[in-house]
PDB file of N, CA and C in Angstrom:
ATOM      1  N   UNK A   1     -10.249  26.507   1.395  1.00  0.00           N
ATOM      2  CA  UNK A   1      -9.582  25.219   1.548  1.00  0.00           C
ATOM      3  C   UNK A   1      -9.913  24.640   2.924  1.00  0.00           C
ATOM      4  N   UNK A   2     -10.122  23.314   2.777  1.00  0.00           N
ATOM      5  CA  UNK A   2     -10.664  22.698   4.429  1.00  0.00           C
ATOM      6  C   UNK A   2      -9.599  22.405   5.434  1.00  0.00           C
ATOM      7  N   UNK A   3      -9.664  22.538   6.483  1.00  0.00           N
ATOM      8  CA  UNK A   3      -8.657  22.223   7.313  1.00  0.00           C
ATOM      9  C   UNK A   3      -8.446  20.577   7.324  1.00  0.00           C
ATOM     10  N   UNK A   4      -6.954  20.211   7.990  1.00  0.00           N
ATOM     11  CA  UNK A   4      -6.808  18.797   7.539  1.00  0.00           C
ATOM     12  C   UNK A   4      -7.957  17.893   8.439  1.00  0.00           C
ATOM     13  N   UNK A   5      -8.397  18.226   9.373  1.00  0.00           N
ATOM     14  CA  UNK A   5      -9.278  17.297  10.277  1.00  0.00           C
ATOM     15  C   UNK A   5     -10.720  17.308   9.609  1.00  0.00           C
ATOM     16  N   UNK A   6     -11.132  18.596   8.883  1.00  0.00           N
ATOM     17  CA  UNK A   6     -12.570  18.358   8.493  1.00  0.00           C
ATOM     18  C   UNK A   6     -12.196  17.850   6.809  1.00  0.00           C
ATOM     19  N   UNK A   7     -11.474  17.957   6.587  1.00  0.00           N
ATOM     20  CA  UNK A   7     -10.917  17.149   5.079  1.00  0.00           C
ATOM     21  C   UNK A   7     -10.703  15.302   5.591  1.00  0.00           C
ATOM     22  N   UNK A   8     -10.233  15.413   6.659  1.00  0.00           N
ATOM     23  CA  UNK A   8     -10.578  13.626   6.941  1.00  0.00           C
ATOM     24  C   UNK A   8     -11.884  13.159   7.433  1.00  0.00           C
ATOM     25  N   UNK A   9     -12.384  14.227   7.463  1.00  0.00           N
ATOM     26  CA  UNK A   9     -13.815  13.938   8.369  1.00  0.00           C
ATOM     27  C   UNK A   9     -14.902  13.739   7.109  1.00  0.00           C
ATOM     28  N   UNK A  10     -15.045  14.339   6.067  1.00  0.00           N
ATOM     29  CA  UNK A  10     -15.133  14.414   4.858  1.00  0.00           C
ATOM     30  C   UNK A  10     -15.371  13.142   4.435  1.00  0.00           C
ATOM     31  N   UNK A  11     -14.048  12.435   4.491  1.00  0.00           N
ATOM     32  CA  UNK A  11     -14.239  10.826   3.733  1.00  0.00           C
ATOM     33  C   UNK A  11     -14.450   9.457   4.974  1.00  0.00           C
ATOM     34  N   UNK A  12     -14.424  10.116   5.870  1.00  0.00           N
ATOM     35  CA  UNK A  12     -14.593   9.060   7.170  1.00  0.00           C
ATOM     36  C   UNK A  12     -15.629   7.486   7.042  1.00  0.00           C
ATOM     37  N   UNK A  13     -15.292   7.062   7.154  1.00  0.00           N
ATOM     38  CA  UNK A  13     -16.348   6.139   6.828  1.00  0.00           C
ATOM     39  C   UNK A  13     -17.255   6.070   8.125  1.00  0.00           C
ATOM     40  N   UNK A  14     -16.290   5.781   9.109  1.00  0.00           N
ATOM     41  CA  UNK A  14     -16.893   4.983  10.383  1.00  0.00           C
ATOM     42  C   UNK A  14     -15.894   5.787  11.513  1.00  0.00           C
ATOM     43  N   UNK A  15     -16.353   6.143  12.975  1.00  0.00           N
ATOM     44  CA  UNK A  15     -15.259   6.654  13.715  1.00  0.00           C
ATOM     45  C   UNK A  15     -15.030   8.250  13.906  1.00  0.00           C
ATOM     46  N   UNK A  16     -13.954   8.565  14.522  1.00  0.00           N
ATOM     47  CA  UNK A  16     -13.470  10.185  14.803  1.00  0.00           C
ATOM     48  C   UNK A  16     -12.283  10.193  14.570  1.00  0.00           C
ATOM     49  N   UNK A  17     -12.157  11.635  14.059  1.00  0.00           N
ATOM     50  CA  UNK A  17     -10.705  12.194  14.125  1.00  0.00           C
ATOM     51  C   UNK A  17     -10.857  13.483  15.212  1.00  0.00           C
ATOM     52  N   UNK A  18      -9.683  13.560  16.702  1.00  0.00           N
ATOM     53  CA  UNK A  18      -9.528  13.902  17.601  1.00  0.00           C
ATOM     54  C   UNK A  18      -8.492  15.060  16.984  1.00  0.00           C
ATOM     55  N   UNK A  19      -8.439  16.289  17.301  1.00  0.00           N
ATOM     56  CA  UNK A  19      -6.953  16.937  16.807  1.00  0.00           C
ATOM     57  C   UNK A  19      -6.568  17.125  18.282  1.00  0.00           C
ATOM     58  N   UNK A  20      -5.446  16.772  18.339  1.00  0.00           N
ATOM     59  CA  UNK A  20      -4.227  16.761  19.763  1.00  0.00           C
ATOM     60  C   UNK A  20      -2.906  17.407  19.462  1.00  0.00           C
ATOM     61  N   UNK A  21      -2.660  17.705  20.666  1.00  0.00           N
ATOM     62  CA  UNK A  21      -1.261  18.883  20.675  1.00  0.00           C
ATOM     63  C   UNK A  21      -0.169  18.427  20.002  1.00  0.00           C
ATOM     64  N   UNK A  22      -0.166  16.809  19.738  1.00  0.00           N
ATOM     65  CA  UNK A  22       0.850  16.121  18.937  1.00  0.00           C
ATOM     66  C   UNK A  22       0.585  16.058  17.311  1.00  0.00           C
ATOM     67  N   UNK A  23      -0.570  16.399  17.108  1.00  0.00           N
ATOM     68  CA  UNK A  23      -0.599  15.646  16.132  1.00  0.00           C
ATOM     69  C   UNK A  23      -2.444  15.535  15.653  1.00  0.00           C
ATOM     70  N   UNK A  24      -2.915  14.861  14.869  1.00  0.00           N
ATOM     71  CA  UNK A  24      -4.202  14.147  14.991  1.00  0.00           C
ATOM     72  C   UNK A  24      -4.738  12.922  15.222  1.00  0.00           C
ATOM     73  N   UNK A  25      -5.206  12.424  15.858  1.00  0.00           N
ATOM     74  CA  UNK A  25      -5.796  10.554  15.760  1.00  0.00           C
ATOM     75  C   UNK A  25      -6.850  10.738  15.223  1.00  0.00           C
ATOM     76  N   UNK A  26      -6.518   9.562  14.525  1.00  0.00           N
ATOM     77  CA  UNK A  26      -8.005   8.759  13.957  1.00  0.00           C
ATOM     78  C   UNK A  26      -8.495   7.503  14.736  1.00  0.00           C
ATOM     79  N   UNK A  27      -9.594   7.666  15.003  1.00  0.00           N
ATOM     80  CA  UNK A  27     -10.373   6.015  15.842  1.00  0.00           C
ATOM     81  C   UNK A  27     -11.017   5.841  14.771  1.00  0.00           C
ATOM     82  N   UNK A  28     -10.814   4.642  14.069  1.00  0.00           N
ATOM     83  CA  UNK A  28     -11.871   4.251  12.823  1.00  0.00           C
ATOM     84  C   UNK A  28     -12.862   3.488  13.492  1.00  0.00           C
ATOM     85  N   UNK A  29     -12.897   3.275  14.732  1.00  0.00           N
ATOM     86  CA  UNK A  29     -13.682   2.386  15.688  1.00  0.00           C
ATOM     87  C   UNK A  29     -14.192   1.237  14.656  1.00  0.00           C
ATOM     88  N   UNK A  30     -13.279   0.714  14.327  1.00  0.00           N
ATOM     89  CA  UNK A  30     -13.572  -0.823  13.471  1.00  0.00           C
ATOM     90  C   UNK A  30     -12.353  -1.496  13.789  1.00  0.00           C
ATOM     91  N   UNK A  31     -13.093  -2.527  13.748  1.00  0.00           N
ATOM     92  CA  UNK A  31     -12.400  -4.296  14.332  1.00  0.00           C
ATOM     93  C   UNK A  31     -11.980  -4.688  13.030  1.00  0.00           C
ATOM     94  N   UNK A  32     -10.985  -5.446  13.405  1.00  0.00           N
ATOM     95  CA  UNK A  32      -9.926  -6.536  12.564  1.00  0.00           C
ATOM     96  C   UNK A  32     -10.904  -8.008  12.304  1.00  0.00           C
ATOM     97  N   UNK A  33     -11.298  -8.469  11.177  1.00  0.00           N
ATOM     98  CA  UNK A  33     -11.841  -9.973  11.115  1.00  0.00           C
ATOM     99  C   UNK A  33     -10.719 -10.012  10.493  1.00  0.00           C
ATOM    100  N   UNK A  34     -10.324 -11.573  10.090  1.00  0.00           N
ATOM    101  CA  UNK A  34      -9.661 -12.293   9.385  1.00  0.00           C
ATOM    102  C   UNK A  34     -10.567 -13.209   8.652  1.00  0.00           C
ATOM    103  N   UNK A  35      -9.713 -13.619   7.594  1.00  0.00           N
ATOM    104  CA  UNK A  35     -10.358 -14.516   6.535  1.00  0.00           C
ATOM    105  C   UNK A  35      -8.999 -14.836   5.361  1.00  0.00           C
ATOM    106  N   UNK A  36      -9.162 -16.000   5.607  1.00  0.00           N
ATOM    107  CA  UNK A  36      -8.385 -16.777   4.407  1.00  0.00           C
ATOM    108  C   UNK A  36      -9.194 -17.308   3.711  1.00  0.00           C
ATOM    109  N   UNK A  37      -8.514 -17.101   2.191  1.00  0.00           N
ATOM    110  CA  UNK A  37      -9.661 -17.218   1.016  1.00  0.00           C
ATOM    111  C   UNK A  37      -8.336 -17.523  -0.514  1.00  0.00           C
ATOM    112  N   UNK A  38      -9.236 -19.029  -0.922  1.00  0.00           N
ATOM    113  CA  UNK A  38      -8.470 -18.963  -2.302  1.00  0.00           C
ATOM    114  C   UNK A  38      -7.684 -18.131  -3.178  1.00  0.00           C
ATOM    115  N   UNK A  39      -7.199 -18.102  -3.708  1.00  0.00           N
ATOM    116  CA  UNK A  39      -6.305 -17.374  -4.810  1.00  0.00           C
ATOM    117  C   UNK A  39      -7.461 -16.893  -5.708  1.00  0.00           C
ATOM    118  N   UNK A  40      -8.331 -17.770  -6.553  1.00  0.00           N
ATOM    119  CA  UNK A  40      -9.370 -17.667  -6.919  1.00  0.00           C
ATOM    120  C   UNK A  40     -10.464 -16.398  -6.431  1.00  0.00           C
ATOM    121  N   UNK A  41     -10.487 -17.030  -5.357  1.00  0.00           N
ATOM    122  CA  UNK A  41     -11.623 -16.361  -4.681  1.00  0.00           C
ATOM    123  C   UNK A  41     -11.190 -14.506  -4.378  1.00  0.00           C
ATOM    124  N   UNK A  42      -9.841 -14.334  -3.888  1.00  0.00           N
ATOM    125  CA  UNK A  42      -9.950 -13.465  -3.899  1.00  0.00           C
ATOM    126  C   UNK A  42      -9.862 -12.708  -5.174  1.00  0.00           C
ATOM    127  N   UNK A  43      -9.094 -12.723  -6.158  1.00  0.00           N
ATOM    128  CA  UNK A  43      -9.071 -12.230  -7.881  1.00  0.00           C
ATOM    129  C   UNK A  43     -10.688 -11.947  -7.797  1.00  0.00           C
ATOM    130  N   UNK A  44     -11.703 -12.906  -7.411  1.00  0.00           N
ATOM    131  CA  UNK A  44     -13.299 -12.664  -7.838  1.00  0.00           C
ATOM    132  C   UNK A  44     -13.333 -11.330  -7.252  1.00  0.00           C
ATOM    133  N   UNK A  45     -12.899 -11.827  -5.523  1.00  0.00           N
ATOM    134  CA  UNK A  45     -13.158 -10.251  -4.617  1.00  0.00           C
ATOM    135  C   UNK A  45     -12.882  -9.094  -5.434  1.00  0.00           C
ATOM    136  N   UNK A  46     -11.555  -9.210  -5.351  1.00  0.00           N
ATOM    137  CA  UNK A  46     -11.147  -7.687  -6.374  1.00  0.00           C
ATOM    138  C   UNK A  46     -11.887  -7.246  -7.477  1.00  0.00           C
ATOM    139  N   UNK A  47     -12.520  -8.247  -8.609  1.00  0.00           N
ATOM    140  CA  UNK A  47     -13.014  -8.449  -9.784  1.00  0.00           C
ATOM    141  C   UNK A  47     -14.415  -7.360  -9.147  1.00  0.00           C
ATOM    142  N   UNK A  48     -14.755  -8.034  -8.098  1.00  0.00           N
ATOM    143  CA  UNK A  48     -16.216  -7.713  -7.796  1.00  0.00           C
ATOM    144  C   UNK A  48     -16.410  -6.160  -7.023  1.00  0.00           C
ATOM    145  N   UNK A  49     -15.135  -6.032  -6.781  1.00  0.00           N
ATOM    146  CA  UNK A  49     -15.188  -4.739  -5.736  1.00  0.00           C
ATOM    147  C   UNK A  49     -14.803  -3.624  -6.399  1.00  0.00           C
ATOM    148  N   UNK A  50     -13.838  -3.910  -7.959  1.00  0.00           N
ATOM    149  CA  UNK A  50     -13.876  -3.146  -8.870  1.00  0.00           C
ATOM    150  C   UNK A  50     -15.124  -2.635  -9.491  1.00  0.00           C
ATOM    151  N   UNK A  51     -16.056  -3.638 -10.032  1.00  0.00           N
ATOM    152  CA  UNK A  51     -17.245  -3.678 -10.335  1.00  0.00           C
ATOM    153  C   UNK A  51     -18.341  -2.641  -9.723  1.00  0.00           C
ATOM    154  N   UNK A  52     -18.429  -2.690  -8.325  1.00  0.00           N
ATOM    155  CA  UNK A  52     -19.132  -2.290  -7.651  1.00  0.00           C
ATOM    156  C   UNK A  52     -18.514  -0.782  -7.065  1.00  0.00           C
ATOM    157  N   UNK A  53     -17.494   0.192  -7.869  1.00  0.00           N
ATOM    158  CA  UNK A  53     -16.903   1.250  -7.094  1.00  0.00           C
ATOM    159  C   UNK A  53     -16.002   0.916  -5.839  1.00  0.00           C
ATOM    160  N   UNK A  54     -16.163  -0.018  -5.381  1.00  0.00           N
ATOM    161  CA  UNK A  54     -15.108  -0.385  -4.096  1.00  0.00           C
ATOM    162  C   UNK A  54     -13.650  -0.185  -4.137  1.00  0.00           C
ATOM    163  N   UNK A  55     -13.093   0.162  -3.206  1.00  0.00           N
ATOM    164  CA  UNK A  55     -11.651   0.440  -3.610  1.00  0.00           C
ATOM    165  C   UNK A  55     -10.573  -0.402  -3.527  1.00  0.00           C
ATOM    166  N   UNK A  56     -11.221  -1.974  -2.468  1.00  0.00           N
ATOM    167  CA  UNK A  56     -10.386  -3.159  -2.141  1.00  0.00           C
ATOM    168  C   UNK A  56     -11.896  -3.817  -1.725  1.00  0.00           C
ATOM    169  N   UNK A  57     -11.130  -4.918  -1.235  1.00  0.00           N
ATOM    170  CA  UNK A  57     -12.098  -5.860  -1.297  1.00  0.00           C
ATOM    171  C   UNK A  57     -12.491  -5.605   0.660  1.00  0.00           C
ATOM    172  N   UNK A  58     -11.774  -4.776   1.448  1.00  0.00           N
ATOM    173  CA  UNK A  58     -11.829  -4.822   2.735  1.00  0.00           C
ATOM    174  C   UNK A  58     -13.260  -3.982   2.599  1.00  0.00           C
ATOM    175  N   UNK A  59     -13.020  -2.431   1.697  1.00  0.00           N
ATOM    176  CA  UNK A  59     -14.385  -1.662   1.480  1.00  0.00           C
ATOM    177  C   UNK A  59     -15.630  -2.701   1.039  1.00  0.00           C
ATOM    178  N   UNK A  60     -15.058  -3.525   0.224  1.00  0.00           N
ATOM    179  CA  UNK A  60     -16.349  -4.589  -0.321  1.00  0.00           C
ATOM    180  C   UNK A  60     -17.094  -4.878   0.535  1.00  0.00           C
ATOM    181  N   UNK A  61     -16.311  -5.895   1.251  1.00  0.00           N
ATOM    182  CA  UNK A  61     -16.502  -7.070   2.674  1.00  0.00           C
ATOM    183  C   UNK A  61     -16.981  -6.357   3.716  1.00  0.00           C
ATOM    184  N   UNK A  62     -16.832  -4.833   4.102  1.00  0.00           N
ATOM    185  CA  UNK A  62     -17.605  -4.108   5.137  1.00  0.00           C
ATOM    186  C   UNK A  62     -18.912  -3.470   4.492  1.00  0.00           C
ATOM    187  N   UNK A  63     -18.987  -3.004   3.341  1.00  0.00           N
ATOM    188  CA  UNK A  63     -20.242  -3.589   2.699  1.00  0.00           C
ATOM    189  C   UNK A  63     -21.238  -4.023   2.588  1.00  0.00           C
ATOM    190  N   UNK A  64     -20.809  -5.683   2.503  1.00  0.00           N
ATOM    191  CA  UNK A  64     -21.613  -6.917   2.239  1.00  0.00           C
ATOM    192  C   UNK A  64     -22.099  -6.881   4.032  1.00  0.00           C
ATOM    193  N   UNK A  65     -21.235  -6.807   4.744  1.00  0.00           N
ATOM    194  CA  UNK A  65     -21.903  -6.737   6.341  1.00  0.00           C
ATOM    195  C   UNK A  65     -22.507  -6.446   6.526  1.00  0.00           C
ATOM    196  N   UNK A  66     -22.840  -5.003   5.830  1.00  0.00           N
ATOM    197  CA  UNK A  66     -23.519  -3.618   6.576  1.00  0.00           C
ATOM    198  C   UNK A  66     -25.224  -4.080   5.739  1.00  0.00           C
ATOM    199  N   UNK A  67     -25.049  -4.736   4.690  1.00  0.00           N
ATOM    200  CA  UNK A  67     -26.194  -5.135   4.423  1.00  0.00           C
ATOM    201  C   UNK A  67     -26.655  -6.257   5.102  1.00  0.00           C
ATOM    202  N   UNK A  68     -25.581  -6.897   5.356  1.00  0.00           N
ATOM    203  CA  UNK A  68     -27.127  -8.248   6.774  1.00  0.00           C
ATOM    204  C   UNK A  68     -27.418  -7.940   7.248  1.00  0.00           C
TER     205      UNK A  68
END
């Protein structure tokens, strides 16, 4: 069985997990964008991020980045 830090390390996308005397941190070392988007538009997001294995449309949208 994996310990809990290499079991988060496992699915990490981006970033470190530190283990500390308190506890563990995670630095996902990723930034906050914002975006407001139709009612419409987002239902597509979801529609599309379902589609594509994504788990929300935030996994989508970092994604679509990582390909420009």
């Amino acid at each position: 069985m994996l310990a809990v830090p290499q079991l988060l390390e496992s699915v990490l996308v981006s970033g470190k997990i530190n283990k500390r005397s308190r506890g563990i941190y995670i630095d996902s070392d990723l930034e906050v964008v914002r975006v407001k988007v139709t009612s419409d538009l987002k239902e597509e997001l979801q529609q599309k991020a379902k589609e594509l294995g994504k788990r929300n449309i935030e996994e989508l949208l970092l994604y679509a980045a990582q390909k420009l």
